[in-house]
C-alpha atoms as a PDB file:
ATOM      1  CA  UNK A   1       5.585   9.165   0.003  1.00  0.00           C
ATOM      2  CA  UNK A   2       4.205  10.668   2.874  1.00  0.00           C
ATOM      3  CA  UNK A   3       5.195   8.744   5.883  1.00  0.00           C
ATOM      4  CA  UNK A   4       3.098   7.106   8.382  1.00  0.00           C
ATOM      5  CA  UNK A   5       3.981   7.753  12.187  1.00  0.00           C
ATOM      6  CA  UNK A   6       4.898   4.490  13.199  1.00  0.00           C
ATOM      7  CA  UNK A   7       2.761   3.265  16.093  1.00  0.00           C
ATOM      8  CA  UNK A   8       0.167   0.090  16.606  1.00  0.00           C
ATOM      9  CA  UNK A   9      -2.134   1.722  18.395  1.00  0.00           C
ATOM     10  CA  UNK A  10      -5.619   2.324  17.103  1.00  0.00           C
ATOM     11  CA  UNK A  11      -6.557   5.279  19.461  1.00  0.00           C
ATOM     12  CA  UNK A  12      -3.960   7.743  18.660  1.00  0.00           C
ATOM     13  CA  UNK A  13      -4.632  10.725  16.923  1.00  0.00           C
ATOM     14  CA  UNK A  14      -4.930  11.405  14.280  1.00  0.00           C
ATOM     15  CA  UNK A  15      -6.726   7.724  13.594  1.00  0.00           C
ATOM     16  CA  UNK A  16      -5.155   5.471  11.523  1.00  0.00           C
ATOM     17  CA  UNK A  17      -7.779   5.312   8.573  1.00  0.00           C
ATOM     18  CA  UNK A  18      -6.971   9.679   8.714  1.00  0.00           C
ATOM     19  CA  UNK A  19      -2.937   9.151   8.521  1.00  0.00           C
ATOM     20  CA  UNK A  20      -3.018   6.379   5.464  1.00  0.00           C
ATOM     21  CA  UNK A  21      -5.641   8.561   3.725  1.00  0.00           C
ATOM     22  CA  UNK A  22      -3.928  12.036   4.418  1.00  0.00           C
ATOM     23  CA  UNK A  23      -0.707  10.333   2.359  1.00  0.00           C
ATOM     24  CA  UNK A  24      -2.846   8.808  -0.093  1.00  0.00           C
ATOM     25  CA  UNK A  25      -4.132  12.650  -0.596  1.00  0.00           C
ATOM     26  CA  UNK A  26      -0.651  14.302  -0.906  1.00  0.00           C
ATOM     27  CA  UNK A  27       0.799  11.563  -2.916  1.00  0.00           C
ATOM     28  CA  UNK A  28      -2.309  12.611  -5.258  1.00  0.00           C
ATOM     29  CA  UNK A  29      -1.949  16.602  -4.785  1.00  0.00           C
ATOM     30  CA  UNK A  30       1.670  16.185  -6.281  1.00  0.00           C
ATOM     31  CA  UNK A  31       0.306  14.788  -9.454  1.00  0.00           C
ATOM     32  CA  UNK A  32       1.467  11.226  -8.235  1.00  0.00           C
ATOM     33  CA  UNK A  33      -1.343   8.024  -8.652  1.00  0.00           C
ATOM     34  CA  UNK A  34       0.888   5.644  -6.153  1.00  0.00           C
ATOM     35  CA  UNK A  35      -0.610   2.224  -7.460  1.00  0.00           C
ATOM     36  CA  UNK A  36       0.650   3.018 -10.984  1.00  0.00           C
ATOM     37  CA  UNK A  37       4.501   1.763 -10.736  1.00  0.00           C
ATOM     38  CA  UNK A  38       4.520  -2.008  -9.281  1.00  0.00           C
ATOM     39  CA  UNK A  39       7.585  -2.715 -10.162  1.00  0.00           C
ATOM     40  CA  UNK A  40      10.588  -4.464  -8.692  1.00  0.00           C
ATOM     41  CA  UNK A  41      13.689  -4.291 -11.283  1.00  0.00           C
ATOM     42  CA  UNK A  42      15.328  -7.601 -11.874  1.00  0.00           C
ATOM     43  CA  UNK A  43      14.831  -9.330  -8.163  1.00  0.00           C
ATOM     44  CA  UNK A  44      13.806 -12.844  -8.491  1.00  0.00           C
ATOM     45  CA  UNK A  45      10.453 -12.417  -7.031  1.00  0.00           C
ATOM     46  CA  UNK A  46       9.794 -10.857 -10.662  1.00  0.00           C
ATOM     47  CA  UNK A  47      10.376  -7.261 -12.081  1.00  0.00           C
ATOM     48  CA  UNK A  48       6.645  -6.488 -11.601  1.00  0.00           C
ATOM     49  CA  UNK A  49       4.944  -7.816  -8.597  1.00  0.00           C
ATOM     50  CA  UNK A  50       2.485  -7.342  -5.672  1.00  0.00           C
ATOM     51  CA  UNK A  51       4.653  -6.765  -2.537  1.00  0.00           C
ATOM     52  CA  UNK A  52       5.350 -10.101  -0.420  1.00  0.00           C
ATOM     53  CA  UNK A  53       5.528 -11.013   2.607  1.00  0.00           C
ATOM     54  CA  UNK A  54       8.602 -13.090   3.813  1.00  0.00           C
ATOM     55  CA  UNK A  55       6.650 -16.233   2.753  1.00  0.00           C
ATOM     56  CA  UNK A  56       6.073 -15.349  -0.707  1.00  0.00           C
ATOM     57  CA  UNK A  57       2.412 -14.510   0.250  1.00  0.00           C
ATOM     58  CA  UNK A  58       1.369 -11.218  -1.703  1.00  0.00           C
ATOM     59  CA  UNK A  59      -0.500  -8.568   0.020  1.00  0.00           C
ATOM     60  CA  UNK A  60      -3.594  -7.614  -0.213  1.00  0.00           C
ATOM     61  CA  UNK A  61      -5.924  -4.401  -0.777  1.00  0.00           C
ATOM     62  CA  UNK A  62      -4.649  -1.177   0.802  1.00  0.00           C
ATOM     63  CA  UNK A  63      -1.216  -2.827   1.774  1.00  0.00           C
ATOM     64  CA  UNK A  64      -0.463  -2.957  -1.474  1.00  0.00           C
ATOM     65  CA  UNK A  65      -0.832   0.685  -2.412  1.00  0.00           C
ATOM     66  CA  UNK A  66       0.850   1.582   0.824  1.00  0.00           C
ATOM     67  CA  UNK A  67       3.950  -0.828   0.103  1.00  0.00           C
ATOM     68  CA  UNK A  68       4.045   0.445  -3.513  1.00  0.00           C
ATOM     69  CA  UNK A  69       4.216   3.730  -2.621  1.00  0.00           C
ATOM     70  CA  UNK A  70       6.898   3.309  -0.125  1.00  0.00           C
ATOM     71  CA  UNK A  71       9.152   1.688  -2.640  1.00  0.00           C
ATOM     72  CA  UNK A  72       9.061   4.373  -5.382  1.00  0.00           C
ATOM     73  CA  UNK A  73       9.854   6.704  -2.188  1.00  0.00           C
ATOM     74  CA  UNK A  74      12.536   5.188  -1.043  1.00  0.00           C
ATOM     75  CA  UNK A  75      13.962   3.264  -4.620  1.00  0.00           C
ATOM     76  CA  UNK A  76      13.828  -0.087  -3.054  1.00  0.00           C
ATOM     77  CA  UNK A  77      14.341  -3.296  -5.579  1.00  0.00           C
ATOM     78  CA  UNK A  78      13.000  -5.842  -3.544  1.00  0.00           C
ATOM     79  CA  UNK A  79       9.337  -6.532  -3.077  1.00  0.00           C
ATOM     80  CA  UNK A  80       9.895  -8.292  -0.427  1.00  0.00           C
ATOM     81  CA  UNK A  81       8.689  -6.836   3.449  1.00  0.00           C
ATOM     82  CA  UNK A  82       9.765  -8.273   7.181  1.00  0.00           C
ATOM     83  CA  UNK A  83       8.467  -7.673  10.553  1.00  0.00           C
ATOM     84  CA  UNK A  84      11.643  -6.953  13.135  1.00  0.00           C
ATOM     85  CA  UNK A  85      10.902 -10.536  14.733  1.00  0.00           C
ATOM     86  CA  UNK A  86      11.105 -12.226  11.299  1.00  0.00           C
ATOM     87  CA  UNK A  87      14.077 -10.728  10.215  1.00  0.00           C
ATOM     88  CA  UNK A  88      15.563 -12.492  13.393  1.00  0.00           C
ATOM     89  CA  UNK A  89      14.440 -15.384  13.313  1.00  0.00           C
ATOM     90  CA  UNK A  90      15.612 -16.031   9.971  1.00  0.00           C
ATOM     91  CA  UNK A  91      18.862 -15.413  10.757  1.00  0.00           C
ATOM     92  CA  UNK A  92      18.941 -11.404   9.749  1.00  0.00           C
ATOM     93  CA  UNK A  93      18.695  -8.066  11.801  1.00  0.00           C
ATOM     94  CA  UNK A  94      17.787  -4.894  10.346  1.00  0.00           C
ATOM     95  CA  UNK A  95      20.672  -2.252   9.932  1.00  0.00           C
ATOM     96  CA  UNK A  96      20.735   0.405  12.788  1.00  0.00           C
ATOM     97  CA  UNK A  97      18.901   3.808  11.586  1.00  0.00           C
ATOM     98  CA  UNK A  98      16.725   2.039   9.462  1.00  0.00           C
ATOM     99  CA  UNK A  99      12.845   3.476   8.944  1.00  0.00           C
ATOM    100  CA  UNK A 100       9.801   0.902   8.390  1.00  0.00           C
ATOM    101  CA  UNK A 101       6.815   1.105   6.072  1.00  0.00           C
ATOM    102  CA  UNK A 102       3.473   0.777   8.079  1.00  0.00           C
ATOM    103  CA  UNK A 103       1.061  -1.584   7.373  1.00  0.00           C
ATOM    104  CA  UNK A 104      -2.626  -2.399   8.848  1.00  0.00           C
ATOM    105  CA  UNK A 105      -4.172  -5.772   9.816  1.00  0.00           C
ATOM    106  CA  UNK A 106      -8.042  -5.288  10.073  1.00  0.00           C
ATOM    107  CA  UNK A 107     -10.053  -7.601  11.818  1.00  0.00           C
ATOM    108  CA  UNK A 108     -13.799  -8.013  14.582  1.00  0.00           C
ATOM    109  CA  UNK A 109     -13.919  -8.541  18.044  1.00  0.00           C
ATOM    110  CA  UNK A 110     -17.031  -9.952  19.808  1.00  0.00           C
ATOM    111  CA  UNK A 111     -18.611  -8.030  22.536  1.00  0.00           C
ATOM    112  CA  UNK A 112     -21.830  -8.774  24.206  1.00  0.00           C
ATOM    113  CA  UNK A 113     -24.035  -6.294  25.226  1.00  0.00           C
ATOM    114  CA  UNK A 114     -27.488  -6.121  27.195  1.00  0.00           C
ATOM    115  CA  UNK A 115     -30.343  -5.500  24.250  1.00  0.00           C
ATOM    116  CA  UNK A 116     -33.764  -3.749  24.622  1.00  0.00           C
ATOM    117  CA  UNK A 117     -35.346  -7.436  26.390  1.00  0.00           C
ATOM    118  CA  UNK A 118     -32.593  -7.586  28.548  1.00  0.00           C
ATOM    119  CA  UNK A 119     -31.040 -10.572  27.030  1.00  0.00           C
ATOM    120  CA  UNK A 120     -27.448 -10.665  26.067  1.00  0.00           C
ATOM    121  CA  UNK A 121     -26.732  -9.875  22.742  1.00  0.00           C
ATOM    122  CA  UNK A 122     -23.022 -10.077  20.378  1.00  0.00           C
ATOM    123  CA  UNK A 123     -22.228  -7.190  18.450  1.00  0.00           C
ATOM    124  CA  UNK A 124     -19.072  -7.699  15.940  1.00  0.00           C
ATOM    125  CA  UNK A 125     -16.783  -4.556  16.033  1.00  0.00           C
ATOM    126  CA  UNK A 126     -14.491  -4.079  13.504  1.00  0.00           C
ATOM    127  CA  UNK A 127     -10.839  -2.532  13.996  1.00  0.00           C
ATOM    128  CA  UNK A 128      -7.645  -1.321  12.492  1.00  0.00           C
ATOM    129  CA  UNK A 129      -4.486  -2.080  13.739  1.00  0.00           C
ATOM    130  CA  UNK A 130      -1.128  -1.002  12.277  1.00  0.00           C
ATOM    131  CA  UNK A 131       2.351  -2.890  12.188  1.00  0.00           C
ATOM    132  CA  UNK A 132       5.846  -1.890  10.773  1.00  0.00           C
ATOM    133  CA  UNK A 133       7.749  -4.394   8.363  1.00  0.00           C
ATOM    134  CA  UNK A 134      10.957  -3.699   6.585  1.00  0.00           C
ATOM    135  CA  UNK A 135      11.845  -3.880   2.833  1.00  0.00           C
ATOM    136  CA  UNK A 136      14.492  -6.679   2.896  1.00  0.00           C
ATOM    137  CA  UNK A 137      16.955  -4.520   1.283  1.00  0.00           C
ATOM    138  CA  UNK A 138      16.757  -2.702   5.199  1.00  0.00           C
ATOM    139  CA  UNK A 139      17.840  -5.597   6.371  1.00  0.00           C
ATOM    140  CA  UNK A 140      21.136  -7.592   6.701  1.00  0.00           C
ATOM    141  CA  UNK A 141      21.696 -11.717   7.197  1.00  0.00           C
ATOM    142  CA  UNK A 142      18.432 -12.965   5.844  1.00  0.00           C
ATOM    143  CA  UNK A 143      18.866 -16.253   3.680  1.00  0.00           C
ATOM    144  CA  UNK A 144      20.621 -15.628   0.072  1.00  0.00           C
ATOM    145  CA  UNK A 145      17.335 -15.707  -1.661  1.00  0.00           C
ATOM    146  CA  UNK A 146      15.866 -12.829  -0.194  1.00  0.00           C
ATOM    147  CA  UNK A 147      18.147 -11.219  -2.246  1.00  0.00           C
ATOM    148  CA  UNK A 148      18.743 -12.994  -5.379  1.00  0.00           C
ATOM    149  CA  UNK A 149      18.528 -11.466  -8.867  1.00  0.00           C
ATOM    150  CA  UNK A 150      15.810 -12.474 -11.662  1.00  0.00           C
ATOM    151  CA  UNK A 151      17.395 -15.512 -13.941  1.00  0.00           C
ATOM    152  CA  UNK A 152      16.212 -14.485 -17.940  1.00  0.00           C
ATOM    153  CA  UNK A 153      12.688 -13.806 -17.784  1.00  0.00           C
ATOM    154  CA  UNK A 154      10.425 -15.605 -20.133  1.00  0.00           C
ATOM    155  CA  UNK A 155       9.964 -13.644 -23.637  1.00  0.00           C
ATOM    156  CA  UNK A 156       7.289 -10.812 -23.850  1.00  0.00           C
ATOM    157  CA  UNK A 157       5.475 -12.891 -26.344  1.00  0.00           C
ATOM    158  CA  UNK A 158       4.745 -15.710 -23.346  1.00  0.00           C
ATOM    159  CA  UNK A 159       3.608 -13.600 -20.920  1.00  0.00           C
ATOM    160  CA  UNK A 160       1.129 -11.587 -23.246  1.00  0.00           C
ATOM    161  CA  UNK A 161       0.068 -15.105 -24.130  1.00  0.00           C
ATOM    162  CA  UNK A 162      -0.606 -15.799 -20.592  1.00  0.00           C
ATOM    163  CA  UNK A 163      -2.709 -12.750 -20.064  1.00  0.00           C
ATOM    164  CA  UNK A 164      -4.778 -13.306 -22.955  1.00  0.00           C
ATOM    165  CA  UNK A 165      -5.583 -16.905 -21.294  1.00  0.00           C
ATOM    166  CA  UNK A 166      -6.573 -15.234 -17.913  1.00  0.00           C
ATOM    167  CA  UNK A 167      -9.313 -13.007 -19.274  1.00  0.00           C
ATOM    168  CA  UNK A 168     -10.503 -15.627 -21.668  1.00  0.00           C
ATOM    169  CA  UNK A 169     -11.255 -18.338 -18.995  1.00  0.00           C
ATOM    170  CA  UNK A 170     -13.006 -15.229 -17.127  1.00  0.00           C
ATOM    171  CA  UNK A 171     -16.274 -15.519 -19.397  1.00  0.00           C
ATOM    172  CA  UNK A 172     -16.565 -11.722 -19.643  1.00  0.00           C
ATOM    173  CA  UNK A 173     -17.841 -11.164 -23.268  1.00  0.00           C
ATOM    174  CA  UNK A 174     -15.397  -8.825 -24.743  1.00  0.00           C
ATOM    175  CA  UNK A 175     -15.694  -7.422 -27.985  1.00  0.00           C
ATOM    176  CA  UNK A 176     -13.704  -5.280 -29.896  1.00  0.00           C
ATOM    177  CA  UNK A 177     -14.410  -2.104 -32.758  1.00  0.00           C
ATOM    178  CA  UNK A 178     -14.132   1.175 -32.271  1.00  0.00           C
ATOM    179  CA  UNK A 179     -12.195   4.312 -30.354  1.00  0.00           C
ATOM    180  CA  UNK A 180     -13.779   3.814 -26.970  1.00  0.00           C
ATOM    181  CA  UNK A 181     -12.566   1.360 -23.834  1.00  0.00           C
ATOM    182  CA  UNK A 182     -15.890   0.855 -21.529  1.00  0.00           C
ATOM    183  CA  UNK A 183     -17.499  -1.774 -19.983  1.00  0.00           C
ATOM    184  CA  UNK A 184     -21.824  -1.331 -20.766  1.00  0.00           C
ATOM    185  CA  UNK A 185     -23.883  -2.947 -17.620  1.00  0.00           C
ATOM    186  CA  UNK A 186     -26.506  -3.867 -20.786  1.00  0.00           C
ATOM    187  CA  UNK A 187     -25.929  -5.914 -22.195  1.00  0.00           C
ATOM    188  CA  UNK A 188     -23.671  -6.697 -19.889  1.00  0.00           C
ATOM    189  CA  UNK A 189     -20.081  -6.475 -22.290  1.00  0.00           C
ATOM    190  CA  UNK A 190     -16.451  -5.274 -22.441  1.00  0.00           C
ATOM    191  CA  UNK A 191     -16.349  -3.096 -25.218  1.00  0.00           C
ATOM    192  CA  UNK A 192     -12.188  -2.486 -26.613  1.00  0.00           C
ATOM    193  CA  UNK A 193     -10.559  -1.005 -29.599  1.00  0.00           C
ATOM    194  CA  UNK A 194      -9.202  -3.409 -31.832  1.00  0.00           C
ATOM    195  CA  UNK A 195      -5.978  -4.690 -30.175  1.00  0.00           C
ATOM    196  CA  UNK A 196      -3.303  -3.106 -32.980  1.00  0.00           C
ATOM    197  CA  UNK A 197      -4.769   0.419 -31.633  1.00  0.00           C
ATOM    198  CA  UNK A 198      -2.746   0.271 -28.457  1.00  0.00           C
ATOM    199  CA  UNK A 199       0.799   1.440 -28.595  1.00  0.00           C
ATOM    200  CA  UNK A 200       1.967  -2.071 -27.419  1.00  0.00           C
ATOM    201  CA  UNK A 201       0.035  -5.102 -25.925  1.00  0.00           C
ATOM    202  CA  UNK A 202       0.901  -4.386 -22.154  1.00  0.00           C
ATOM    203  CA  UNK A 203      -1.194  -1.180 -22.683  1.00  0.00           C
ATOM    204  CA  UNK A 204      -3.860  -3.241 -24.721  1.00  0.00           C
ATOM    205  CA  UNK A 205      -3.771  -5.583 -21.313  1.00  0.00           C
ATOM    206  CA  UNK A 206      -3.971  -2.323 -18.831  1.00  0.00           C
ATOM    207  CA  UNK A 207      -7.338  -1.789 -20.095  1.00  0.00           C
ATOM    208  CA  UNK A 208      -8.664  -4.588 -20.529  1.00  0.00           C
ATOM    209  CA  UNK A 209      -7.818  -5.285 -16.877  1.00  0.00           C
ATOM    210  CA  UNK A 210      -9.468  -2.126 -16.025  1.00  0.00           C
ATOM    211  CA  UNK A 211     -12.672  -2.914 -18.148  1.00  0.00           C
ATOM    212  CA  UNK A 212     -13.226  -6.214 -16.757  1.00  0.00           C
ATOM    213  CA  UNK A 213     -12.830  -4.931 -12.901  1.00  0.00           C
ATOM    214  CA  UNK A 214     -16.138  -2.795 -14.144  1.00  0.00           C
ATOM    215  CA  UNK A 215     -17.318  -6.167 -15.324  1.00  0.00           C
ATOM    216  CA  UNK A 216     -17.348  -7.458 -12.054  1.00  0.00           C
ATOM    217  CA  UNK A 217     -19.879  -4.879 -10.875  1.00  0.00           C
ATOM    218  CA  UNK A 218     -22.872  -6.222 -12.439  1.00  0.00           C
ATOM    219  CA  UNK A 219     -25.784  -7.421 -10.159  1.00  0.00           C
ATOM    220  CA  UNK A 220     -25.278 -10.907 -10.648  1.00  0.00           C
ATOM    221  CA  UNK A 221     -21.628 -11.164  -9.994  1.00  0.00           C
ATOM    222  CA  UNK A 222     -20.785  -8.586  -7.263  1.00  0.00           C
ATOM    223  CA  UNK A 223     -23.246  -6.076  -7.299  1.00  0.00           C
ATOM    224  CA  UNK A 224     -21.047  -2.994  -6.912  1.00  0.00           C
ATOM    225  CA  UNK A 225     -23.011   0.340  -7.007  1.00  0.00           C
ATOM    226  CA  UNK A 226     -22.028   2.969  -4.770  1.00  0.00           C
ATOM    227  CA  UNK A 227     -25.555   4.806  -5.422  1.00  0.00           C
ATOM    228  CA  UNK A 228     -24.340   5.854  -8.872  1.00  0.00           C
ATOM    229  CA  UNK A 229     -27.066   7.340 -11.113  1.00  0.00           C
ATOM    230  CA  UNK A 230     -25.469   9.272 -14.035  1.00  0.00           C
ATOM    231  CA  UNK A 231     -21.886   9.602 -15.625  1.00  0.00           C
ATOM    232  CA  UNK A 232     -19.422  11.642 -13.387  1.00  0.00           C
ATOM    233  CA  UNK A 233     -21.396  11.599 -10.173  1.00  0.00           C
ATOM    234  CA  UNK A 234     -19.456  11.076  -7.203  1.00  0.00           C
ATOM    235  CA  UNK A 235     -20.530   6.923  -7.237  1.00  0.00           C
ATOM    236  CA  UNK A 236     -19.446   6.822 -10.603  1.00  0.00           C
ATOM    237  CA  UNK A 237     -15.611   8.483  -9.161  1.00  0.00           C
ATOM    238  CA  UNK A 238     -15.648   5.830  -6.649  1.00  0.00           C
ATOM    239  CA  UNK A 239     -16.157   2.952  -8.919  1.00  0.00           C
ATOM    240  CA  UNK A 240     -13.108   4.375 -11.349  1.00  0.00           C
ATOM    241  CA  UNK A 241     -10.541   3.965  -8.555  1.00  0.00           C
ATOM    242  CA  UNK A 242     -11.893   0.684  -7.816  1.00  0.00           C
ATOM    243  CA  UNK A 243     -11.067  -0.351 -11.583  1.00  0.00           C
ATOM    244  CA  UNK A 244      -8.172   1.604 -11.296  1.00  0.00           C
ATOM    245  CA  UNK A 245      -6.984  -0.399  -8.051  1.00  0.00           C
ATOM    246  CA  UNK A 246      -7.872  -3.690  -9.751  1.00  0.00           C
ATOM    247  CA  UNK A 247      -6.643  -2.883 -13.253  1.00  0.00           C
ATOM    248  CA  UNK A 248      -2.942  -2.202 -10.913  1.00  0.00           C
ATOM    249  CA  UNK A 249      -3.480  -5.474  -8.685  1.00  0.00           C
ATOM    250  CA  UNK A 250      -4.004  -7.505 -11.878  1.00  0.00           C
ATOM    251  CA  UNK A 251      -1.110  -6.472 -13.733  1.00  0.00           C
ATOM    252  CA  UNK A 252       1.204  -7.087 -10.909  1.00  0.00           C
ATOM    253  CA  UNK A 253      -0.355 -10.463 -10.274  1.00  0.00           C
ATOM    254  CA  UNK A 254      -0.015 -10.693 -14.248  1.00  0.00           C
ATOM    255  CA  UNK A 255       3.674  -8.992 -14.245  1.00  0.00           C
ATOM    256  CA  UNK A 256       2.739  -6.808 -16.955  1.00  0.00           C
ATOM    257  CA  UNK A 257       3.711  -2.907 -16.719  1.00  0.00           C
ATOM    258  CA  UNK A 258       0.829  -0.194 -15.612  1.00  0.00           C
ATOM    259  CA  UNK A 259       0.853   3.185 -17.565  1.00  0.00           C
ATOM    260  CA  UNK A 260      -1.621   5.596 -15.791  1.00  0.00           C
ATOM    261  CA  UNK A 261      -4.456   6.118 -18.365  1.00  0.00           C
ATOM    262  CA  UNK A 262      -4.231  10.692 -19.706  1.00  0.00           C
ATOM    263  CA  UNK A 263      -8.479  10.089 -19.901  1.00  0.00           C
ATOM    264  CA  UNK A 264      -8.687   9.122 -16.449  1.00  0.00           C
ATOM    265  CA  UNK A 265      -6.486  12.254 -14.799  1.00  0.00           C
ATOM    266  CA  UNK A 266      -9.454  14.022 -14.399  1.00  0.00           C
ATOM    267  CA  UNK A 267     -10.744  11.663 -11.661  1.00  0.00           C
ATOM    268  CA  UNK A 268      -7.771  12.563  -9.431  1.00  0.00           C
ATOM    269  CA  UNK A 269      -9.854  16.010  -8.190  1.00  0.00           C
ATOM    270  CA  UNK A 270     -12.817  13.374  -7.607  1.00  0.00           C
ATOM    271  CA  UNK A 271     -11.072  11.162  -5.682  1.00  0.00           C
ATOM    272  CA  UNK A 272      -8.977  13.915  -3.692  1.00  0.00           C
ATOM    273  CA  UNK A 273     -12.707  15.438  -2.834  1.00  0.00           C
ATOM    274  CA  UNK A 274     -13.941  12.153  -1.724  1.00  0.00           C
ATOM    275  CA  UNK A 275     -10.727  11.029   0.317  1.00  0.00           C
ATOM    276  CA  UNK A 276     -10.985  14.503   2.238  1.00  0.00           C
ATOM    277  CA  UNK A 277     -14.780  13.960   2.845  1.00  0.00           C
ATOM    278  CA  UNK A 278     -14.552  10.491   4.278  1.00  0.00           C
ATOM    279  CA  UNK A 279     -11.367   8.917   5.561  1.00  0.00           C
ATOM    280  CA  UNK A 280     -11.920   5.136   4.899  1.00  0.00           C
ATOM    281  CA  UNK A 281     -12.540   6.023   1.263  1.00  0.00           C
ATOM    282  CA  UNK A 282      -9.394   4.868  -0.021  1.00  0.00           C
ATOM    283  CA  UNK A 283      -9.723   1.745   2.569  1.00  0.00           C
ATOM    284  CA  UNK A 284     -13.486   1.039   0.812  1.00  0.00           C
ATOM    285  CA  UNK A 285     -11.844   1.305  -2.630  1.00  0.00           C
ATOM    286  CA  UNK A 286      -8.940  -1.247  -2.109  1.00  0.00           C
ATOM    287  CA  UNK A 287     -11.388  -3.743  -0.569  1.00  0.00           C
ATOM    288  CA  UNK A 288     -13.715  -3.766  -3.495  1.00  0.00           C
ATOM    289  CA  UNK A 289     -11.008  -4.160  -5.937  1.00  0.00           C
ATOM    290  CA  UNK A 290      -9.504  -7.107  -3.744  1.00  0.00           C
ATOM    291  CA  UNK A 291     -12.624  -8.423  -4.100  1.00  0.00           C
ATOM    292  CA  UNK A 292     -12.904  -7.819  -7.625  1.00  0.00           C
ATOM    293  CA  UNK A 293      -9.479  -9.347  -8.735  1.00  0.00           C
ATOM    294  CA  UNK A 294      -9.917 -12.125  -6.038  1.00  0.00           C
ATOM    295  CA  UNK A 295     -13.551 -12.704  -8.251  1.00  0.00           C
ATOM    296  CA  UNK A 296     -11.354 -12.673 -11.887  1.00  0.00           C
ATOM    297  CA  UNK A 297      -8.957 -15.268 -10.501  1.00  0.00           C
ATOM    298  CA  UNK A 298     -11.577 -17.222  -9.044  1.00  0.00           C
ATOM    299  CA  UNK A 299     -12.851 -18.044 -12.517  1.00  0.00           C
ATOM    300  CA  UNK A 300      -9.988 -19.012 -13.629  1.00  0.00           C
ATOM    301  CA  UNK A 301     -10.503 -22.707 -11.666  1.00  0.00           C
ATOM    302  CA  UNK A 302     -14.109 -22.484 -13.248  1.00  0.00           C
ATOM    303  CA  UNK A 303     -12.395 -22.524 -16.742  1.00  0.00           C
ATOM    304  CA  UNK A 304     -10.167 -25.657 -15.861  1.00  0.00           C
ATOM    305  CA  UNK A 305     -12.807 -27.338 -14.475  1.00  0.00           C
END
């Protein structure tokens, strides 16, 4: 992947939001979709997963696609990522020569400002700020488990079993017939191929992941439009990468293997025109399908209860 200067501060040049998106764009230009390979091998956090934190925590949005990225860069078989001060407190110290992965923390600050009457009035300003963690394999003395191997995994069968339970309980009506994968805003349904079309049942998942992100769109759930107003237009580019974000999130969170989708290559000159025109693009996208997969997992309690 393209590396990142590594730097916190959110005035250098060029700006942060420009430096992510510029390696998003050449990661792209080389043919390369970077959310498409969350894997892990055999570590015991799981084969396919999000990347961590040191607490187990998974990250979030554009973290993720940064972190992914940097491990099919650099081969790393741990997703598991440490700040400098972590990695000594826990004992550890990361070897000498050693490169970090950037990663940004956004947040608001409050400032108060005179308004047109004179009185004092609070603006919230949002920023970007960027940190550097380590992939634990950088990194030397941390507890054994940091870098234990997977025990036997549970059989394929169980996990597809599990998946099909998650986008039950989400209530999106999905039916099946046909050649086409597509998700129809009315009547409001995920439309699939039958399921012994797909060359094997992660792939039938893949989509079905990717089709219910669209699902989550709708007006009444979280109105997602990006001013789109016919097939291909450049709203309609920008929601495809936010199903393809969310169909990669959920199949981590799901451990179930990603295959970029051949019909949906021709999106990448869409999405390379759009990350050059505006440089939180890419920063947008990862929110919304955050948001999206955060909205799928949410209904998951809904079903239980």
């Amino acid at each position: 992947m393209t590396r990142l200067h590594e730097t916190s501060r959110p005035d250098s040049k060029p700006d942060l939001y420009t430096r992510v998106t510029n390696a998003i764009v050449a990661e792209l230009e080389a043919g390369v979709r970077p959310w498409t390979k969350p894997w892990s091998a055999e570590h015991l956090a799981g084969r396919i997963s999000r990347p961590l934190r040191s607490t187990g925590e998974p990250y979030s949005g554009i973290n993720v696609i940064l972190l992914w990225a940097e491990s099919v860069a650099r081969g790393y078989t741990a997703p598991i990522w440490i700040t400098f001060r972590q990695a000594l407190a826990l004992g550890g110290h990361v070897r000498k020569g050693e490169h970090g992965a950037t990663v940004v923390y956004t947040n608001r600050i409050t400032r108060t400002e005179s308004g047109d009457n004179g009185q004092d009035v609070e603006r919230q300003i949002p920023f970007l700020k960027a940190y550097t963690v380590f992939n634990v394999g950088q990194v030397d003395g941390l507890p054994p488990h940091f870098y234990a191997l997977a025990e036997p995994k549970l059989d394929g069968a169980q996990r597809i079993d599990h998946a099909e339970a998650f986008f039950t309980a989400t209530g999106a009506d999905i039916r099946h017939g046909g050649a086409q994968a597509y998700y129809a805003s009315q009547p409001d349904h995920v439309q699939m191929p039958p399921f012994e079309c797909f060359e094997d049942p992660e792939a039938y998942y893949a989509v079905l992941a990717h089709e219910c992100t669209h699902w989550t769109r709708h007006p009444a759930r979280l109105d997602r439009g990006f001013g789109r107003k016919r097939w291909g237009d450049d709203g309609y580019a920008r929601e495809e990468l936010v199903a393809e974000l969310g169909a990669a999130f959920l199949c981590a969170d799901l451990r179930l293997e990603l295959t970029p989708r051949p019909d949906h290559a021709s999106y990448i000159a869409s999405w390379l025109d759009a990350l050059k025109g505006d440089r939180r693009f890419i920063f947008t996208a990862a929110a919304h399908a955050q948001r999206a997969v955060d909205f799928l997992h949410q209904r998951q309690a809904l079903a239980v209860a």
